[in-house]
PDB file of N, CA and C in Angstrom:
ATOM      1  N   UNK A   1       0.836  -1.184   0.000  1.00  0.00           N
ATOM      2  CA  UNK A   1       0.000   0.000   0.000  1.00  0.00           C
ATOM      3  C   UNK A   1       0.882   1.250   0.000  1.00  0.00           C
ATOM      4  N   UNK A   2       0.621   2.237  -1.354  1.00  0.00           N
ATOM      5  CA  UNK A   2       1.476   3.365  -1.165  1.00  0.00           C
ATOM      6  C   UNK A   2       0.961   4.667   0.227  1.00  0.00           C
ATOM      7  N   UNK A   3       1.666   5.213   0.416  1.00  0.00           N
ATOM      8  CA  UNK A   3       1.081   6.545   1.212  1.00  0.00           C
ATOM      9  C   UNK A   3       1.435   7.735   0.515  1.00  0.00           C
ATOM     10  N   UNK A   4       0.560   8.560   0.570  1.00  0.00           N
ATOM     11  CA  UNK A   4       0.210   9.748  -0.072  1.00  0.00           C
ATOM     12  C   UNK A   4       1.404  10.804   0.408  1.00  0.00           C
ATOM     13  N   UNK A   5       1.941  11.201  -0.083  1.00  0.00           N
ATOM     14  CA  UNK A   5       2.540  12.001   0.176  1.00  0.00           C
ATOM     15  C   UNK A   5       2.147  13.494  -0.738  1.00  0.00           C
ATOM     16  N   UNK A   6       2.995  14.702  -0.134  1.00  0.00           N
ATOM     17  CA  UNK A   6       2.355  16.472  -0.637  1.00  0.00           C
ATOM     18  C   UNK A   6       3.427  16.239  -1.374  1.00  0.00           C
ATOM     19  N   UNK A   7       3.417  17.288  -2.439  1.00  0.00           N
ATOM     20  CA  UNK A   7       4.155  17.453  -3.739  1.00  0.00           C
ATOM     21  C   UNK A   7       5.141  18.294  -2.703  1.00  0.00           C
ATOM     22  N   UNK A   8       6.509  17.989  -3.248  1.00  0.00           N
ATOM     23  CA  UNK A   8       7.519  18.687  -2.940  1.00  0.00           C
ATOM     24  C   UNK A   8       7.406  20.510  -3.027  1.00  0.00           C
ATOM     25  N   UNK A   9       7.846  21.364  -2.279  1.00  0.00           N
ATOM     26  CA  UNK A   9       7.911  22.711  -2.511  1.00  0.00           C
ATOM     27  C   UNK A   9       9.155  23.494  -3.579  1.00  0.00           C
ATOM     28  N   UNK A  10       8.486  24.186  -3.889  1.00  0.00           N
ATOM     29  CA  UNK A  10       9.526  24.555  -5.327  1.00  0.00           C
ATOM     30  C   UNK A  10      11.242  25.134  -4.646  1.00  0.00           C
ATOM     31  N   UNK A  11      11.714  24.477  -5.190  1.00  0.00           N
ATOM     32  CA  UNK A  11      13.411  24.628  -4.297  1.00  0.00           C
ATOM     33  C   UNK A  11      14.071  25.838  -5.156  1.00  0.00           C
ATOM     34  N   UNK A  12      15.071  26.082  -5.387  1.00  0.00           N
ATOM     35  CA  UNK A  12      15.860  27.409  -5.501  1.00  0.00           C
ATOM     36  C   UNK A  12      15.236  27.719  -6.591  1.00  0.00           C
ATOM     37  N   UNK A  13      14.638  27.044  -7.631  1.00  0.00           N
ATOM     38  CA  UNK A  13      14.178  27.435  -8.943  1.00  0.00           C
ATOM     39  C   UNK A  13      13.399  28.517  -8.995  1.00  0.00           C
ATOM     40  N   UNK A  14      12.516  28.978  -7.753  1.00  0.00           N
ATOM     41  CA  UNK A  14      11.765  29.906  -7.905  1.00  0.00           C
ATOM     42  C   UNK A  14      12.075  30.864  -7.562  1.00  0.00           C
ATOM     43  N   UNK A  15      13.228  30.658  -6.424  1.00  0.00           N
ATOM     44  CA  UNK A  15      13.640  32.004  -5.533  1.00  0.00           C
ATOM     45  C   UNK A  15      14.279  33.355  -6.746  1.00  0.00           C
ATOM     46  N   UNK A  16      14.771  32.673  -7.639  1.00  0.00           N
ATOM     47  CA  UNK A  16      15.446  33.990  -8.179  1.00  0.00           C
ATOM     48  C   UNK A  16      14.685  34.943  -9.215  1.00  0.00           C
ATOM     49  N   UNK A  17      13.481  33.879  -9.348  1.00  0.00           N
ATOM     50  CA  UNK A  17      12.087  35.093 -10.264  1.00  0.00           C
ATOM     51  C   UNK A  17      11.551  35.755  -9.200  1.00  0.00           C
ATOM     52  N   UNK A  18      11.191  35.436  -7.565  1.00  0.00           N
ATOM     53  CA  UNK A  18      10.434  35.839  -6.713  1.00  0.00           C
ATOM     54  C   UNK A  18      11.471  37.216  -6.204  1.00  0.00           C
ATOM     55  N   UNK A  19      12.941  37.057  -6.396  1.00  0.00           N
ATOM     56  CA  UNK A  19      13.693  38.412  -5.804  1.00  0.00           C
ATOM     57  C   UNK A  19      13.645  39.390  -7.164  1.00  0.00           C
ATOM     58  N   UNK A  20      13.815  39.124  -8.293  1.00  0.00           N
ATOM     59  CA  UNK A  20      13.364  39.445  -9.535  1.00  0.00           C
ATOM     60  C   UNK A  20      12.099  40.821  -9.499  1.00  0.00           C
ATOM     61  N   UNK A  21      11.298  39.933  -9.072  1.00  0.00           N
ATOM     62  CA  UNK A  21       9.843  40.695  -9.239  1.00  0.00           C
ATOM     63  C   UNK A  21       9.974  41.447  -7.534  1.00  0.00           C
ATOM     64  N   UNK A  22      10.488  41.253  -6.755  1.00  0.00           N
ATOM     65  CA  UNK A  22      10.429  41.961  -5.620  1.00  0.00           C
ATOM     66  C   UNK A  22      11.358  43.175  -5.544  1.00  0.00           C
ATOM     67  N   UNK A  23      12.614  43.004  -6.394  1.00  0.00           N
ATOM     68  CA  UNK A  23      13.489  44.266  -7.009  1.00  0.00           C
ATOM     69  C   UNK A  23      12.670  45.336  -7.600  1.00  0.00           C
ATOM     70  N   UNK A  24      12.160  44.577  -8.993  1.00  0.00           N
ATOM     71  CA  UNK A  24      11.253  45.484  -9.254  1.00  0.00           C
ATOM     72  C   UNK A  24      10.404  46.109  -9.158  1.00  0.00           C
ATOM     73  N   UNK A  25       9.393  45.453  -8.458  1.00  0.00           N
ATOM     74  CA  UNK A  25       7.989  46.539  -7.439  1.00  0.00           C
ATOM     75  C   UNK A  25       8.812  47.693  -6.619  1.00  0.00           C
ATOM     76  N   UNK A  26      10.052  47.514  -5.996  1.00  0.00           N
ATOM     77  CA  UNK A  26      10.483  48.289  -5.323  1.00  0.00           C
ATOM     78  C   UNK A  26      10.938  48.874  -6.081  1.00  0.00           C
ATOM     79  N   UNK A  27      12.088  48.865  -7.193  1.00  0.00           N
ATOM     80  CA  UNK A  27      12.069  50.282  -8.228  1.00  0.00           C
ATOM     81  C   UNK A  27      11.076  50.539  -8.933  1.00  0.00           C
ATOM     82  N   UNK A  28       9.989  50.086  -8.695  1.00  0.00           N
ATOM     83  CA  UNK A  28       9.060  50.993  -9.420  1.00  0.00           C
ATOM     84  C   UNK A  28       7.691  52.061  -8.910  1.00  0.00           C
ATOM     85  N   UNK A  29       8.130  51.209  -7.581  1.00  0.00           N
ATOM     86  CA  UNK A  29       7.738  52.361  -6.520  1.00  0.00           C
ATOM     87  C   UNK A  29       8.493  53.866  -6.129  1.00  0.00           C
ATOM     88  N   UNK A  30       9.608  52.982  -6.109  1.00  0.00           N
ATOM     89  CA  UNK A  30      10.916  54.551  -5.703  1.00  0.00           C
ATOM     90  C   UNK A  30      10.761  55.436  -7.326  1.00  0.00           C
ATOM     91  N   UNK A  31      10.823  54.844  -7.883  1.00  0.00           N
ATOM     92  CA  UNK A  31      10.264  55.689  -9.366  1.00  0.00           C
ATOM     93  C   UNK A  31       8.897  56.321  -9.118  1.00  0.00           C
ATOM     94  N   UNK A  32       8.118  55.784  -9.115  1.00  0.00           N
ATOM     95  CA  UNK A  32       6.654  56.458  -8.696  1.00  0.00           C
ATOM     96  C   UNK A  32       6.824  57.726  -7.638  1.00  0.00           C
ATOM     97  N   UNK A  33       7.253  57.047  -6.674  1.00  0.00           N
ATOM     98  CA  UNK A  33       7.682  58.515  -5.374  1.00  0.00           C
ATOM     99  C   UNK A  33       8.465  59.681  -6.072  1.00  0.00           C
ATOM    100  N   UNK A  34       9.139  59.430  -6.803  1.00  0.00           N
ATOM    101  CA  UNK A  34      10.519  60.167  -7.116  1.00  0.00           C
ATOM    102  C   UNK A  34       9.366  61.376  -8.620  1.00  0.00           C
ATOM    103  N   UNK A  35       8.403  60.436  -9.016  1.00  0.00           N
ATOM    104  CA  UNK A  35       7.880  61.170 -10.142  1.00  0.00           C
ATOM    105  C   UNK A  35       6.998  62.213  -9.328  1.00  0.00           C
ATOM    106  N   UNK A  36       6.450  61.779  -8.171  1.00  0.00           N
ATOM    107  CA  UNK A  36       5.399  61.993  -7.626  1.00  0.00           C
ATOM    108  C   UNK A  36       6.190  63.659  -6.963  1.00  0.00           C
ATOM    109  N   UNK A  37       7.434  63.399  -6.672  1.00  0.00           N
ATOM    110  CA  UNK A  37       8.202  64.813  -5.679  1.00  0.00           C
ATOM    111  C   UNK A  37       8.390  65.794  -7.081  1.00  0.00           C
ATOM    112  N   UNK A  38       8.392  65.153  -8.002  1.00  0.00           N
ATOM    113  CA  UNK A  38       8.965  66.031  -9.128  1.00  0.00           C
ATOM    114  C   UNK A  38       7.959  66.988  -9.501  1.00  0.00           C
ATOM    115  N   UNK A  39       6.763  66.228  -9.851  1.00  0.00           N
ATOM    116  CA  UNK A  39       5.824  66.844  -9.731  1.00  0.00           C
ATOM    117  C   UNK A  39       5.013  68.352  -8.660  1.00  0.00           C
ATOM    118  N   UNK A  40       5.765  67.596  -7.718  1.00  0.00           N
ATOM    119  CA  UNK A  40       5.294  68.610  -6.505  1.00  0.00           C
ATOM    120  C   UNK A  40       6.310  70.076  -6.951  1.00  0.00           C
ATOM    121  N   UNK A  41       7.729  69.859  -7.047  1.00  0.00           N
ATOM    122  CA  UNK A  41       8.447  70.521  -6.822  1.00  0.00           C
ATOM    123  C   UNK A  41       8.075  71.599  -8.295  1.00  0.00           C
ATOM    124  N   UNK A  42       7.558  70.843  -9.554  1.00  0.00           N
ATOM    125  CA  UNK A  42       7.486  71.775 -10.332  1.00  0.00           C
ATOM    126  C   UNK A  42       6.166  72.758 -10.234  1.00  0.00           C
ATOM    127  N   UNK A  43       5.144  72.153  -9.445  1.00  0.00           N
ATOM    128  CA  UNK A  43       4.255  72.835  -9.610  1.00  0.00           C
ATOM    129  C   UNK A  43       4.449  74.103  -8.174  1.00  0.00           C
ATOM    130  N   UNK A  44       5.318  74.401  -7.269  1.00  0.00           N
ATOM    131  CA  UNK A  44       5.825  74.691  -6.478  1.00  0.00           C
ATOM    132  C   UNK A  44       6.520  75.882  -7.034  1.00  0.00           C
ATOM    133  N   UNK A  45       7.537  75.488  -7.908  1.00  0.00           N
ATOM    134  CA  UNK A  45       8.431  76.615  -8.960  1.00  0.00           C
ATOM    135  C   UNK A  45       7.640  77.215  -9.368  1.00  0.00           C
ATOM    136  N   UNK A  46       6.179  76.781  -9.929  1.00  0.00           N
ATOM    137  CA  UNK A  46       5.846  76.909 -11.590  1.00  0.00           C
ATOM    138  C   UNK A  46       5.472  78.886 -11.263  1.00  0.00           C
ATOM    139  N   UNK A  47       6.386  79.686 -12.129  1.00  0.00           N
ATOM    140  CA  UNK A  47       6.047  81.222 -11.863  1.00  0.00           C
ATOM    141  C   UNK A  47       4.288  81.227 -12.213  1.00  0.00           C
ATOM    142  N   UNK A  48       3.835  82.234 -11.351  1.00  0.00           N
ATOM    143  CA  UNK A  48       2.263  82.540 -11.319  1.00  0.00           C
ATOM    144  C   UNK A  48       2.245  83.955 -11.425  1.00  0.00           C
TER     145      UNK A  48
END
């Protein structure tokens, strides 16, 4: 009689798409912030 065993968990193969995509959300947040100050700062300058 076999016993059931759980499917193995994904081993290093995944780790380096999961730091991948976690690099990138984070530069593309610090990009977002960084657009977001630029914005501020020009409308701040902008002569009236």
């Amino acid at each position: 009689m076999t016993r059931h065993r759980a499917p193995r968990p994904v081993g290093a193969g995944g780790r380096p798409v999961e730091r991948a995509v976690t690099i990138g959300l984070a530069l593309a947040v610090v990009a977002g912030l960084g657009w977001i100050v630029g914005m501020i700062y020009t409308l701040v300058q902008w002569p009236l």
